[in-house]
PDB file of N, CA and C in Angstrom:
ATOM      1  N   UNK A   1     -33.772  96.963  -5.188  1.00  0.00           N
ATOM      2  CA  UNK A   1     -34.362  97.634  -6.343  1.00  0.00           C
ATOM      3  C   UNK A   1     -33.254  97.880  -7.356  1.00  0.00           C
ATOM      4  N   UNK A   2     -33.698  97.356  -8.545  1.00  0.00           N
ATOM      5  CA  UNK A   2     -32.427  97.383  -9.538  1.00  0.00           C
ATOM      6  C   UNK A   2     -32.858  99.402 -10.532  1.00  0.00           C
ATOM      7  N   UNK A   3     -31.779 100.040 -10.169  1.00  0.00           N
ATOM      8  CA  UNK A   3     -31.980 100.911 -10.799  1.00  0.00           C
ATOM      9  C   UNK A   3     -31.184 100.870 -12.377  1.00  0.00           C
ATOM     10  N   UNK A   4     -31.925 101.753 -13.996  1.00  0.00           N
ATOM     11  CA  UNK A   4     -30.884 101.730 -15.017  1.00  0.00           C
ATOM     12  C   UNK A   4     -31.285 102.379 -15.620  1.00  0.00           C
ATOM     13  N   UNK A   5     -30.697 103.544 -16.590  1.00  0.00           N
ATOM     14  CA  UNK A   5     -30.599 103.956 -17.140  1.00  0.00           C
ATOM     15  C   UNK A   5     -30.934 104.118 -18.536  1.00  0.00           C
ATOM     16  N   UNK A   6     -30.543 102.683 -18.980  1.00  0.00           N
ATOM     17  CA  UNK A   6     -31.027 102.080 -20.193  1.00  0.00           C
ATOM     18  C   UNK A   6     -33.066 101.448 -20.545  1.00  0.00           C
ATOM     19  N   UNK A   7     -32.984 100.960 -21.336  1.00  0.00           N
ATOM     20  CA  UNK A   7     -34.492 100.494 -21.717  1.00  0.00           C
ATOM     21  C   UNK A   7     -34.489  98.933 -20.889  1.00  0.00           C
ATOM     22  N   UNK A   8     -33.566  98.194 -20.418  1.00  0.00           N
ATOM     23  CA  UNK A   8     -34.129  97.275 -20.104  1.00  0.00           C
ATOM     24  C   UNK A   8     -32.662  96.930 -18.893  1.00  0.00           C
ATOM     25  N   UNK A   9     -32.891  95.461 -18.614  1.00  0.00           N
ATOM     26  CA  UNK A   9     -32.105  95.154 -17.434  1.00  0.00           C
ATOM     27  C   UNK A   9     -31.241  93.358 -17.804  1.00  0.00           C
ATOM     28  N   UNK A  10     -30.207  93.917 -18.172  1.00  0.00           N
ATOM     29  CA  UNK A  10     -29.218  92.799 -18.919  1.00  0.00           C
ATOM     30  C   UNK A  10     -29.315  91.771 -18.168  1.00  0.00           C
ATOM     31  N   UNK A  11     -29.634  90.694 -18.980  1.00  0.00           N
ATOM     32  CA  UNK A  11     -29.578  89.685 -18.291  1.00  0.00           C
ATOM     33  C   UNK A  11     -31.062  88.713 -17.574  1.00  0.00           C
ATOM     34  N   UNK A  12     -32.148  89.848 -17.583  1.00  0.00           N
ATOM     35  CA  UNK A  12     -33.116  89.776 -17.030  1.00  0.00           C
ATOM     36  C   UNK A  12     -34.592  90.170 -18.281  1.00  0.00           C
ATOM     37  N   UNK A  13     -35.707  89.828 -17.963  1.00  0.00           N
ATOM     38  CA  UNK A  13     -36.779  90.238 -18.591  1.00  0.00           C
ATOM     39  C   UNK A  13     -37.582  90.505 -18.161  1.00  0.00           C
ATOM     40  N   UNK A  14     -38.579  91.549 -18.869  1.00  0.00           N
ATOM     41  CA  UNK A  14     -39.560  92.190 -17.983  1.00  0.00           C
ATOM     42  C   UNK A  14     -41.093  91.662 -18.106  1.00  0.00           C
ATOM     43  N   UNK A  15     -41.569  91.303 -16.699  1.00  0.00           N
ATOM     44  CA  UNK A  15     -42.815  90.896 -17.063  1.00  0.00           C
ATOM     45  C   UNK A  15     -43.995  91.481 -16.788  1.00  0.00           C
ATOM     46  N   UNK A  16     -43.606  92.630 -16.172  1.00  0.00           N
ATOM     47  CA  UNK A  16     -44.812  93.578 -15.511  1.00  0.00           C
ATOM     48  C   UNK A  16     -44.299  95.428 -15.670  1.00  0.00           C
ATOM     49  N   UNK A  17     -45.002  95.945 -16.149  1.00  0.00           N
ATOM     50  CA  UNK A  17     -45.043  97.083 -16.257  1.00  0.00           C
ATOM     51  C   UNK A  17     -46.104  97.970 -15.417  1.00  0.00           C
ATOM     52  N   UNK A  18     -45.326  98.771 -14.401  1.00  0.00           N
ATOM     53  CA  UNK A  18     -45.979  99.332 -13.309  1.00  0.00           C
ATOM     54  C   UNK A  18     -46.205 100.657 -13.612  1.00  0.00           C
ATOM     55  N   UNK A  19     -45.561 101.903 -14.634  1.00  0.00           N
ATOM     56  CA  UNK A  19     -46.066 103.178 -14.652  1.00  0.00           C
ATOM     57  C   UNK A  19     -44.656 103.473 -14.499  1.00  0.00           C
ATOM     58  N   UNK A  20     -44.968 104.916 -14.562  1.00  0.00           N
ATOM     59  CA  UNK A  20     -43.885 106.139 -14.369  1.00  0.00           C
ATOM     60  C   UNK A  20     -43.796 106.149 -13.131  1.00  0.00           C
ATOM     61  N   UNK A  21     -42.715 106.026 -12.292  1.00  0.00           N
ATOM     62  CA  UNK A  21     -42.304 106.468 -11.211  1.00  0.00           C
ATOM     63  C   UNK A  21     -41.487 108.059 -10.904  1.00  0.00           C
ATOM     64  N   UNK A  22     -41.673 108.544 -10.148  1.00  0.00           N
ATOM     65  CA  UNK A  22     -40.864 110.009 -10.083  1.00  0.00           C
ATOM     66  C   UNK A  22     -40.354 110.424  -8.601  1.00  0.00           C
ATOM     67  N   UNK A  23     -39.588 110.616  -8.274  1.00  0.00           N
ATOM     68  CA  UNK A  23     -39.433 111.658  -6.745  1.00  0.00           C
ATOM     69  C   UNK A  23     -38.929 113.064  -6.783  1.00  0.00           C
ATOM     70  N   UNK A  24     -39.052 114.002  -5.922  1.00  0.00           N
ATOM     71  CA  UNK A  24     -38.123 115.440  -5.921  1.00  0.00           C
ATOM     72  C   UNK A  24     -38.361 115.571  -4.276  1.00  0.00           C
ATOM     73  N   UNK A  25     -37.367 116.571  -4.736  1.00  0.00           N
ATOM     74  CA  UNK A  25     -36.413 117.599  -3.568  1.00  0.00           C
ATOM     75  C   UNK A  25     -35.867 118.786  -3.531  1.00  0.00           C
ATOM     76  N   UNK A  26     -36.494 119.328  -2.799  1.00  0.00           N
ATOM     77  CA  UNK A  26     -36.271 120.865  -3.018  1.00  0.00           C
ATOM     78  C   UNK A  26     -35.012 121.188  -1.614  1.00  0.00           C
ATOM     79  N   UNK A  27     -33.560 121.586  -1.878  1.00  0.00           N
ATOM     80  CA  UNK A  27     -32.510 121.641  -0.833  1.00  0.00           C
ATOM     81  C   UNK A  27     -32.209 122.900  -1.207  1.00  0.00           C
ATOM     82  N   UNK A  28     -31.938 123.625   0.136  1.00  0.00           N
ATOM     83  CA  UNK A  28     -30.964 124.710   0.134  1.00  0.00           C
ATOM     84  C   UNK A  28     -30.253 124.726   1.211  1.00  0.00           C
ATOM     85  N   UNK A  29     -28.602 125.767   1.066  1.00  0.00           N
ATOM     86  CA  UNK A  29     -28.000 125.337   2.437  1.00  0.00           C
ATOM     87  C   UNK A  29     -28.126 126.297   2.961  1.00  0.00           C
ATOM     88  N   UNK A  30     -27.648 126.360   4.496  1.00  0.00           N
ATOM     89  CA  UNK A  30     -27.702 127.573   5.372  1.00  0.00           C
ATOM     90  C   UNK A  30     -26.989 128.806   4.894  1.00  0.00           C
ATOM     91  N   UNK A  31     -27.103 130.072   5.502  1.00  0.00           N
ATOM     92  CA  UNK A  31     -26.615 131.168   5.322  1.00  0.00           C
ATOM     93  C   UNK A  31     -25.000 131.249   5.472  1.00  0.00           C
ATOM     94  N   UNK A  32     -24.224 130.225   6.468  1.00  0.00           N
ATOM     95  CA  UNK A  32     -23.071 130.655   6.400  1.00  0.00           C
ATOM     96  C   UNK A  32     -22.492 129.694   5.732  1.00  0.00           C
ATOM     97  N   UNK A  33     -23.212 128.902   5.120  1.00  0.00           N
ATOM     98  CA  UNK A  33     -22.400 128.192   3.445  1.00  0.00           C
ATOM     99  C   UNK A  33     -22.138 128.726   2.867  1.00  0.00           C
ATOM    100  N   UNK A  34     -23.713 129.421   2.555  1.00  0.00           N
ATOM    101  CA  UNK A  34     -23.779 130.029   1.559  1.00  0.00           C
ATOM    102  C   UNK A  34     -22.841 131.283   1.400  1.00  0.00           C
ATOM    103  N   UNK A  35     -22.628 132.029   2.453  1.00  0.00           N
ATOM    104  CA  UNK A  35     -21.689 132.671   2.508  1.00  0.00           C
ATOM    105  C   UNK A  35     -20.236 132.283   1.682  1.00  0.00           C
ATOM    106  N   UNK A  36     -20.265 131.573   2.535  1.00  0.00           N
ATOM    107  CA  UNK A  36     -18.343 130.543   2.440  1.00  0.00           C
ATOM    108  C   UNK A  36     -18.711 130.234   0.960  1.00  0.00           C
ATOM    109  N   UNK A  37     -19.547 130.027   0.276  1.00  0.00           N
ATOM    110  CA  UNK A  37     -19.618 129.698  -1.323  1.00  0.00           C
ATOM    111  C   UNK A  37     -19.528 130.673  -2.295  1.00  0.00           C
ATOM    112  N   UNK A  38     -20.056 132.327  -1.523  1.00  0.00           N
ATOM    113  CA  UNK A  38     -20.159 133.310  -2.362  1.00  0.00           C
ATOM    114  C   UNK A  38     -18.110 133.701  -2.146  1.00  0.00           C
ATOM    115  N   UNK A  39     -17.711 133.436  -0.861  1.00  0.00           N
ATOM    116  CA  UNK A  39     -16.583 133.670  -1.386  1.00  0.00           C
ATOM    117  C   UNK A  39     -15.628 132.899  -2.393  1.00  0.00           C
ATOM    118  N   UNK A  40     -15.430 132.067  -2.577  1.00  0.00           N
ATOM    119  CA  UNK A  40     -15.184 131.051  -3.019  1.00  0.00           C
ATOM    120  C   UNK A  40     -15.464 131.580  -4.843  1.00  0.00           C
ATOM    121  N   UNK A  41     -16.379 131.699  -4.565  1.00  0.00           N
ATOM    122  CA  UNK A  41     -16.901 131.863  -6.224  1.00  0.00           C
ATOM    123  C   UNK A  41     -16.070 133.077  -6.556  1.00  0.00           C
ATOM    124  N   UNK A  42     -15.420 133.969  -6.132  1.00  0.00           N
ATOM    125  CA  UNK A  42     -14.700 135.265  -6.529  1.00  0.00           C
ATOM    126  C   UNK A  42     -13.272 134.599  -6.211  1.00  0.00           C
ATOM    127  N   UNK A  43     -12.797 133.786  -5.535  1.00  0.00           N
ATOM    128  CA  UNK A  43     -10.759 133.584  -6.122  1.00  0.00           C
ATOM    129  C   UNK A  43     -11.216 131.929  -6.979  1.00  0.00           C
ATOM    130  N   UNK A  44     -12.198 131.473  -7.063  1.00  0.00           N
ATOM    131  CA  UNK A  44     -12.808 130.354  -8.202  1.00  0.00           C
ATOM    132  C   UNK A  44     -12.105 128.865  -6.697  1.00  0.00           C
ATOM    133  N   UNK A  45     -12.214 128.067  -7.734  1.00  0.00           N
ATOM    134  CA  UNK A  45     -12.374 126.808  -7.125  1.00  0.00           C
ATOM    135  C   UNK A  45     -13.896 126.073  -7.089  1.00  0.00           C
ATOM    136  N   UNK A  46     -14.016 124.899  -7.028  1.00  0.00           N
ATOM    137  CA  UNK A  46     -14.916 124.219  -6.521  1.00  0.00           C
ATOM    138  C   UNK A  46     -15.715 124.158  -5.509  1.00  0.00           C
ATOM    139  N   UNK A  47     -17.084 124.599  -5.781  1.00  0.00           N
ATOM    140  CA  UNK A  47     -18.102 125.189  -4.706  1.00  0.00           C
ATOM    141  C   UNK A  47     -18.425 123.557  -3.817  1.00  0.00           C
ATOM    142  N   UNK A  48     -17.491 123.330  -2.939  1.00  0.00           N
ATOM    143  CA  UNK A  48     -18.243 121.754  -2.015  1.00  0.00           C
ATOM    144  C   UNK A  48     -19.320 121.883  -1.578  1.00  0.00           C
ATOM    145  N   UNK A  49     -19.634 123.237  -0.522  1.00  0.00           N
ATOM    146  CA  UNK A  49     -21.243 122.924  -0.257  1.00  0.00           C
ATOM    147  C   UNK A  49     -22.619 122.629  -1.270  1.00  0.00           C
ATOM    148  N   UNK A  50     -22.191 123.583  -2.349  1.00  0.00           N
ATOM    149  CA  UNK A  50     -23.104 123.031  -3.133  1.00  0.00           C
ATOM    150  C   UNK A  50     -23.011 121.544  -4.174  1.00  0.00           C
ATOM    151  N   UNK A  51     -21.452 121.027  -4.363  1.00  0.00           N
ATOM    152  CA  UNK A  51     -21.286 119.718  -4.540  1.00  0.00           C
ATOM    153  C   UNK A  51     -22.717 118.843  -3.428  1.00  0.00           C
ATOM    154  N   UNK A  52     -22.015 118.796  -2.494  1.00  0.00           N
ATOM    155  CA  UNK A  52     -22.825 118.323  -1.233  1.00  0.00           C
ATOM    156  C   UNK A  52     -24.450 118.518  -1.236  1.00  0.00           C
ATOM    157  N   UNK A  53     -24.885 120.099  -1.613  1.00  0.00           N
ATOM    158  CA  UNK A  53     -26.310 120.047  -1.408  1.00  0.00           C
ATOM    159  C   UNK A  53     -27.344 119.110  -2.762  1.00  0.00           C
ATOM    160  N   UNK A  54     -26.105 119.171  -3.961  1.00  0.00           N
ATOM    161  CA  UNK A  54     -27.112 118.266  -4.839  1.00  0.00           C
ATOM    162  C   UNK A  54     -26.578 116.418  -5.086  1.00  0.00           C
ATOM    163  N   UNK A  55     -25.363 116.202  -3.980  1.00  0.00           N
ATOM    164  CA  UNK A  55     -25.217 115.114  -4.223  1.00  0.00           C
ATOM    165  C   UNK A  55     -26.266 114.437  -2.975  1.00  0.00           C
ATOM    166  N   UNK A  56     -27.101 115.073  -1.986  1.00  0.00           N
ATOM    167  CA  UNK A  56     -28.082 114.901  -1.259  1.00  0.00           C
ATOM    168  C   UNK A  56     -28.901 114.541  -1.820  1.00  0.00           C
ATOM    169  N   UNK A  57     -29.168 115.730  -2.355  1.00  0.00           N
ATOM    170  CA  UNK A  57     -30.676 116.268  -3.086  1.00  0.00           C
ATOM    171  C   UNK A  57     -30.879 114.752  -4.241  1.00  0.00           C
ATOM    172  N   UNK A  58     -30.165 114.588  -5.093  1.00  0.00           N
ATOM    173  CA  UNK A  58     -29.891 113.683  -5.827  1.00  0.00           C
ATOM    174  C   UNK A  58     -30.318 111.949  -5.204  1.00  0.00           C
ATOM    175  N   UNK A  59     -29.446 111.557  -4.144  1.00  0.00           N
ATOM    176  CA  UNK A  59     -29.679 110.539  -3.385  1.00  0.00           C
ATOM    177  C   UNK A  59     -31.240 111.033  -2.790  1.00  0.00           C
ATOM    178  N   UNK A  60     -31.496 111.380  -1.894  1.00  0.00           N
ATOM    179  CA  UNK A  60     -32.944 111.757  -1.721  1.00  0.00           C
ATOM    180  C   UNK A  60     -34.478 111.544  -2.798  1.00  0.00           C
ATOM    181  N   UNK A  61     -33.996 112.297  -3.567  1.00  0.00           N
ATOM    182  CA  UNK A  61     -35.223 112.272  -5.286  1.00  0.00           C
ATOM    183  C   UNK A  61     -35.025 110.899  -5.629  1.00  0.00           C
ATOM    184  N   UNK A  62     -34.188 109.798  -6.025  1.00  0.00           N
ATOM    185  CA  UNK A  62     -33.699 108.897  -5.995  1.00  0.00           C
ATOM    186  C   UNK A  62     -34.565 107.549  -5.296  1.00  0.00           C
ATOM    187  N   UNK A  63     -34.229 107.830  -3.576  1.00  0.00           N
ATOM    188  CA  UNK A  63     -35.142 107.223  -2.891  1.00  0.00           C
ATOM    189  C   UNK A  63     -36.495 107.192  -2.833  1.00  0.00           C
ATOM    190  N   UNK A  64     -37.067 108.669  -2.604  1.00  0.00           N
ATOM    191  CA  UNK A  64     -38.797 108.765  -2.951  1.00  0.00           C
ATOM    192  C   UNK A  64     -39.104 108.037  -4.433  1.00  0.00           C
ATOM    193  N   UNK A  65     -38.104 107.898  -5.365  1.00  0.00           N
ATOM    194  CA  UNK A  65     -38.864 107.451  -6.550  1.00  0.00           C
ATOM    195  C   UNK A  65     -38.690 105.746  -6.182  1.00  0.00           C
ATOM    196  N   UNK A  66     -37.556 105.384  -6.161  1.00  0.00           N
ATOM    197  CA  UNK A  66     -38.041 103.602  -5.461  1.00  0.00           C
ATOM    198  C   UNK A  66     -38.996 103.478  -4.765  1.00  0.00           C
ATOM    199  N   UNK A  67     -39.340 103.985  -3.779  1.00  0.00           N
ATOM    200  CA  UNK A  67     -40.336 103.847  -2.428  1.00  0.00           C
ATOM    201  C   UNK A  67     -42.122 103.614  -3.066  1.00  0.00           C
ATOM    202  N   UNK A  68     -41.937 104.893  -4.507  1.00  0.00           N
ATOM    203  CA  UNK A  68     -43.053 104.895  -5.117  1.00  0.00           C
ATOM    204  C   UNK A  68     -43.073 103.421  -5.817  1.00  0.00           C
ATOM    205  N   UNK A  69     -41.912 103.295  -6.519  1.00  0.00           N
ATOM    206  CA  UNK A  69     -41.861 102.111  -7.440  1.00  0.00           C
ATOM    207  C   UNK A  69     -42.055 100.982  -6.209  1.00  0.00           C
ATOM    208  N   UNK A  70     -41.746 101.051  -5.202  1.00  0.00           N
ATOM    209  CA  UNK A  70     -42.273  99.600  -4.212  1.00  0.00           C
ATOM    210  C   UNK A  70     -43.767  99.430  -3.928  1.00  0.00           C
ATOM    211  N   UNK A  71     -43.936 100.345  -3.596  1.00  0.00           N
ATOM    212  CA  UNK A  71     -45.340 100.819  -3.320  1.00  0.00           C
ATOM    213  C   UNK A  71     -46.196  99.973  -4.542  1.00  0.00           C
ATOM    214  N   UNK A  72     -46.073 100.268  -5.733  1.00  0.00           N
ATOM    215  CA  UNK A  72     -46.544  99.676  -7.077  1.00  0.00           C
ATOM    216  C   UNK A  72     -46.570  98.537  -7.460  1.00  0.00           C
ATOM    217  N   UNK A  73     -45.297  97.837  -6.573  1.00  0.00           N
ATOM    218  CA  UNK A  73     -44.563  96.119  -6.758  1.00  0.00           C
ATOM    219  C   UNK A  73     -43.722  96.053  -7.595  1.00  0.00           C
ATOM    220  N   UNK A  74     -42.930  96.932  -7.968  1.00  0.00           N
ATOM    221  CA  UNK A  74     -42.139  97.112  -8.843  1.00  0.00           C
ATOM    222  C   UNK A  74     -40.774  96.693  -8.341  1.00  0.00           C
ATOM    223  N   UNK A  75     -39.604  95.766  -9.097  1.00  0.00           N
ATOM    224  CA  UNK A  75     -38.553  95.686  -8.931  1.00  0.00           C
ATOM    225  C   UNK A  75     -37.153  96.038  -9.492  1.00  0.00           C
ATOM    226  N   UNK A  76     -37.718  96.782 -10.254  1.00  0.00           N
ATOM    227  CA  UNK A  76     -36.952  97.506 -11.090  1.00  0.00           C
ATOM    228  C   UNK A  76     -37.683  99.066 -11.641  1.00  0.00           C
ATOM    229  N   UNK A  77     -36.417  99.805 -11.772  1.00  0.00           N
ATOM    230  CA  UNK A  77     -36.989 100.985 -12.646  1.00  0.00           C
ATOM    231  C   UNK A  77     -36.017 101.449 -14.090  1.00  0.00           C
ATOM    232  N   UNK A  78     -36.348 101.282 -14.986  1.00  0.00           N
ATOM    233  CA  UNK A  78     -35.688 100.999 -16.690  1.00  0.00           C
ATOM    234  C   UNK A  78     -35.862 102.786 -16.715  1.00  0.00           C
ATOM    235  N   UNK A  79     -34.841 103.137 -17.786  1.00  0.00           N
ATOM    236  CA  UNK A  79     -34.911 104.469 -18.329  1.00  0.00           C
ATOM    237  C   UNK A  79     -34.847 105.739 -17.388  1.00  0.00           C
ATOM    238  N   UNK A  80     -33.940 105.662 -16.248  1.00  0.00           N
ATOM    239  CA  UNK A  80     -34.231 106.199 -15.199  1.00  0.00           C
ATOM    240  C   UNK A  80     -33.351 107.917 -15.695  1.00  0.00           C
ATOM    241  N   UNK A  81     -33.853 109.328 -15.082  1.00  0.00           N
ATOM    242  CA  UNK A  81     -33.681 110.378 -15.696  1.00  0.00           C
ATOM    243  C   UNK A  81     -33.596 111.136 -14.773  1.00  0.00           C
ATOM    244  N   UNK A  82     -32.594 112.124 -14.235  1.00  0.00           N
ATOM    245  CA  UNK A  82     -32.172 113.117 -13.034  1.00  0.00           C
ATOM    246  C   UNK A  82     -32.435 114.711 -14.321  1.00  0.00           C
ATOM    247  N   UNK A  83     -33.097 115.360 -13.579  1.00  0.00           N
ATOM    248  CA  UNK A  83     -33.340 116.612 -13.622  1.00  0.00           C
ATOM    249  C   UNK A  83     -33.200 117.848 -12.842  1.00  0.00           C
ATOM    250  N   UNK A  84     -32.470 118.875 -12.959  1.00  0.00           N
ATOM    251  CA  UNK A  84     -32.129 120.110 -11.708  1.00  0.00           C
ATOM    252  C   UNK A  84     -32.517 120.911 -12.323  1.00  0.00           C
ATOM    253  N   UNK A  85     -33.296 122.216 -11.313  1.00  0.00           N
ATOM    254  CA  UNK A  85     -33.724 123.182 -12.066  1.00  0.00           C
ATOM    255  C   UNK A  85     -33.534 123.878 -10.047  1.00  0.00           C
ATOM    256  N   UNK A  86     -33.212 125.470 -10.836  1.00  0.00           N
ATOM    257  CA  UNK A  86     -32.790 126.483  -9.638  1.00  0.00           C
ATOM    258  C   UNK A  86     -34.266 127.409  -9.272  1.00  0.00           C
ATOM    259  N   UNK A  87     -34.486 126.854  -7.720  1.00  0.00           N
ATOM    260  CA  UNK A  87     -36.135 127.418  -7.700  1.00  0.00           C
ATOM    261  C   UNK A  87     -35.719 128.760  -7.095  1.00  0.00           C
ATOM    262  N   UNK A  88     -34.559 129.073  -6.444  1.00  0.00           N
ATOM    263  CA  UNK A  88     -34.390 130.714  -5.736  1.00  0.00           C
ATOM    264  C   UNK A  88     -32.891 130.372  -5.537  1.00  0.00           C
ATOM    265  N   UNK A  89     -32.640 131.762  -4.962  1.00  0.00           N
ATOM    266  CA  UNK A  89     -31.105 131.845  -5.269  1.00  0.00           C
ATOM    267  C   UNK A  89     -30.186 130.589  -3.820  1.00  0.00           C
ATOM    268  N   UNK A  90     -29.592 130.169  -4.296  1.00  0.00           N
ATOM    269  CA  UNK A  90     -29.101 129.239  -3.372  1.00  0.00           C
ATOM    270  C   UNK A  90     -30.055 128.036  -3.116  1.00  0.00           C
ATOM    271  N   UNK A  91     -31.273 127.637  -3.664  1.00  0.00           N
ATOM    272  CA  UNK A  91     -32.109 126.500  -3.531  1.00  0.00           C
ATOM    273  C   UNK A  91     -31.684 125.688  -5.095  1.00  0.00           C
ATOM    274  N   UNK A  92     -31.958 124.162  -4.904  1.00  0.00           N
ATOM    275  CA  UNK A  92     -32.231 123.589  -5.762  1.00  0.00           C
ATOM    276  C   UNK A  92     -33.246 122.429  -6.072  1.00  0.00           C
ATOM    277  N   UNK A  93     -33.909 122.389  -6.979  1.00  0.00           N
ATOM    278  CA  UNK A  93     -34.617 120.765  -7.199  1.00  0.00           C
ATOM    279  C   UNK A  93     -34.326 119.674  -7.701  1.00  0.00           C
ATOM    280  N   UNK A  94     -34.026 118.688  -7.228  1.00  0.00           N
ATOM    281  CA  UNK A  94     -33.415 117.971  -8.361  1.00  0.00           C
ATOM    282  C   UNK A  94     -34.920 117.338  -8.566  1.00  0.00           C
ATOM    283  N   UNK A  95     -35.540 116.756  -9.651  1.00  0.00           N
ATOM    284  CA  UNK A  95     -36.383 115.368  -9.982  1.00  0.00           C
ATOM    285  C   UNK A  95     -35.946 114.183 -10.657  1.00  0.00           C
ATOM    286  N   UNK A  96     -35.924 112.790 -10.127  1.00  0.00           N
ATOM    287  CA  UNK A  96     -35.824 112.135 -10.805  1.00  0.00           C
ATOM    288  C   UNK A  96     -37.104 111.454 -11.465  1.00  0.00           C
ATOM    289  N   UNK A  97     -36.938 110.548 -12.063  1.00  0.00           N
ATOM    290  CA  UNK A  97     -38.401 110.124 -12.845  1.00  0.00           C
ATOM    291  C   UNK A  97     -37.324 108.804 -14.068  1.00  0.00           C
ATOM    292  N   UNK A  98     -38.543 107.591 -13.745  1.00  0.00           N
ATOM    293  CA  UNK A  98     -38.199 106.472 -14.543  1.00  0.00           C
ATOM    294  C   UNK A  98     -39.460 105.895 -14.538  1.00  0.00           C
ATOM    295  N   UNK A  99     -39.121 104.612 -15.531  1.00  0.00           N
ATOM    296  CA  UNK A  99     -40.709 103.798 -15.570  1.00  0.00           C
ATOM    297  C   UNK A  99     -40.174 102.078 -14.410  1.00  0.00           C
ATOM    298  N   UNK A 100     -41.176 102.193 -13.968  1.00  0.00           N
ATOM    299  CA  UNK A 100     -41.417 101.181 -12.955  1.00  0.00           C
ATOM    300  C   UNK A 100     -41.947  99.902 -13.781  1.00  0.00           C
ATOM    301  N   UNK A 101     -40.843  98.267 -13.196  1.00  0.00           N
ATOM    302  CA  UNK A 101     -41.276  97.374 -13.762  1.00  0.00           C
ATOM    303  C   UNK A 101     -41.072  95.987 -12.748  1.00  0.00           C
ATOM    304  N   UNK A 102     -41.611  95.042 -13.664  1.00  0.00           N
ATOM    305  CA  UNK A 102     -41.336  93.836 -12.673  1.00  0.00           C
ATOM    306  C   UNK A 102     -40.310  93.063 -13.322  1.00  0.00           C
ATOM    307  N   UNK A 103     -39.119  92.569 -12.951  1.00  0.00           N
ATOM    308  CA  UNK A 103     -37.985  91.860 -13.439  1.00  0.00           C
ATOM    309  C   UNK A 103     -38.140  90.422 -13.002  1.00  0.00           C
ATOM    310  N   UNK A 104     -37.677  89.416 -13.630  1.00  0.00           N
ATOM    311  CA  UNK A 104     -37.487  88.492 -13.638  1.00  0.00           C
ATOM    312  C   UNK A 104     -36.050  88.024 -14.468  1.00  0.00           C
ATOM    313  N   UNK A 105     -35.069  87.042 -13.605  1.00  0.00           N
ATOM    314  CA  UNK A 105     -34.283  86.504 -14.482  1.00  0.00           C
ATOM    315  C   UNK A 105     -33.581  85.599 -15.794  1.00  0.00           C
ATOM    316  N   UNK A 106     -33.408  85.681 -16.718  1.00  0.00           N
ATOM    317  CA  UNK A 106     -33.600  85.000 -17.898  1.00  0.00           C
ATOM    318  C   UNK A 106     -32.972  83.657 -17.578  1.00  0.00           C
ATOM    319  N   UNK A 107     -33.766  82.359 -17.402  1.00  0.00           N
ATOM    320  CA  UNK A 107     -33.583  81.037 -17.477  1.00  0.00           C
ATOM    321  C   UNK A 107     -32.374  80.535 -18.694  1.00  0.00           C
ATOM    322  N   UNK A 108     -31.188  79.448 -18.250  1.00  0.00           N
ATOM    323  CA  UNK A 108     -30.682  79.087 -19.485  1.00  0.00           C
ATOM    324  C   UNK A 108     -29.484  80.096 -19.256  1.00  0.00           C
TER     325      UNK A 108
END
């Protein structure tokens, strides 16, 4: 599955347009992360567990949205868009969301 960012896929052309694709994930970490993070946050430095809980969360939302885009026949997803929003203290969501298409390679 070719994932991008952009409106289209270099090199290639699109011949089928499948819809909006989307996935989410709702992650939070355990209590004695979370702990180890609240200290952390008072002499500063870089919070890793929560690096870690949205570089998951991220890969995860990610996958459910291909799976949808396969599901559809889709081989590509154009315009692809990561979103985080904080549902409780120490939880996060990430959503991703792109449009699902069919690729083909440009002849010549």
């Amino acid at each position: 599955m070719i994932l991008t960012n952009i409106e289209s896929v270099p090199g290639m052309k699109i011949t089928g347009h499948c819809g909006m694709v989307s996935g989410s994930t709702v992650r939070a970490k355990n209590f004695v992360k979370d702990f180890g993070a609240g200290l952390k946050n008072i002499v500063g430095g870089e919070l890793k567990s929560y690096t870690e809980l949205l570089e998951e969360a991220r890969r995860e939302a990610l996958d459910r949205m291909q799976q949808q885009a396969q599901k559809l026949g889709a081989n590509a997803i154009i315009n692809v868009r990561l979103a985080t929003s904080a549902v409780t203290a120490g939880a996060a969501e990430v959503y991703a969301y792109g449009t699902a298409v069919k690729v083909q390679q440009i002849e010549g």
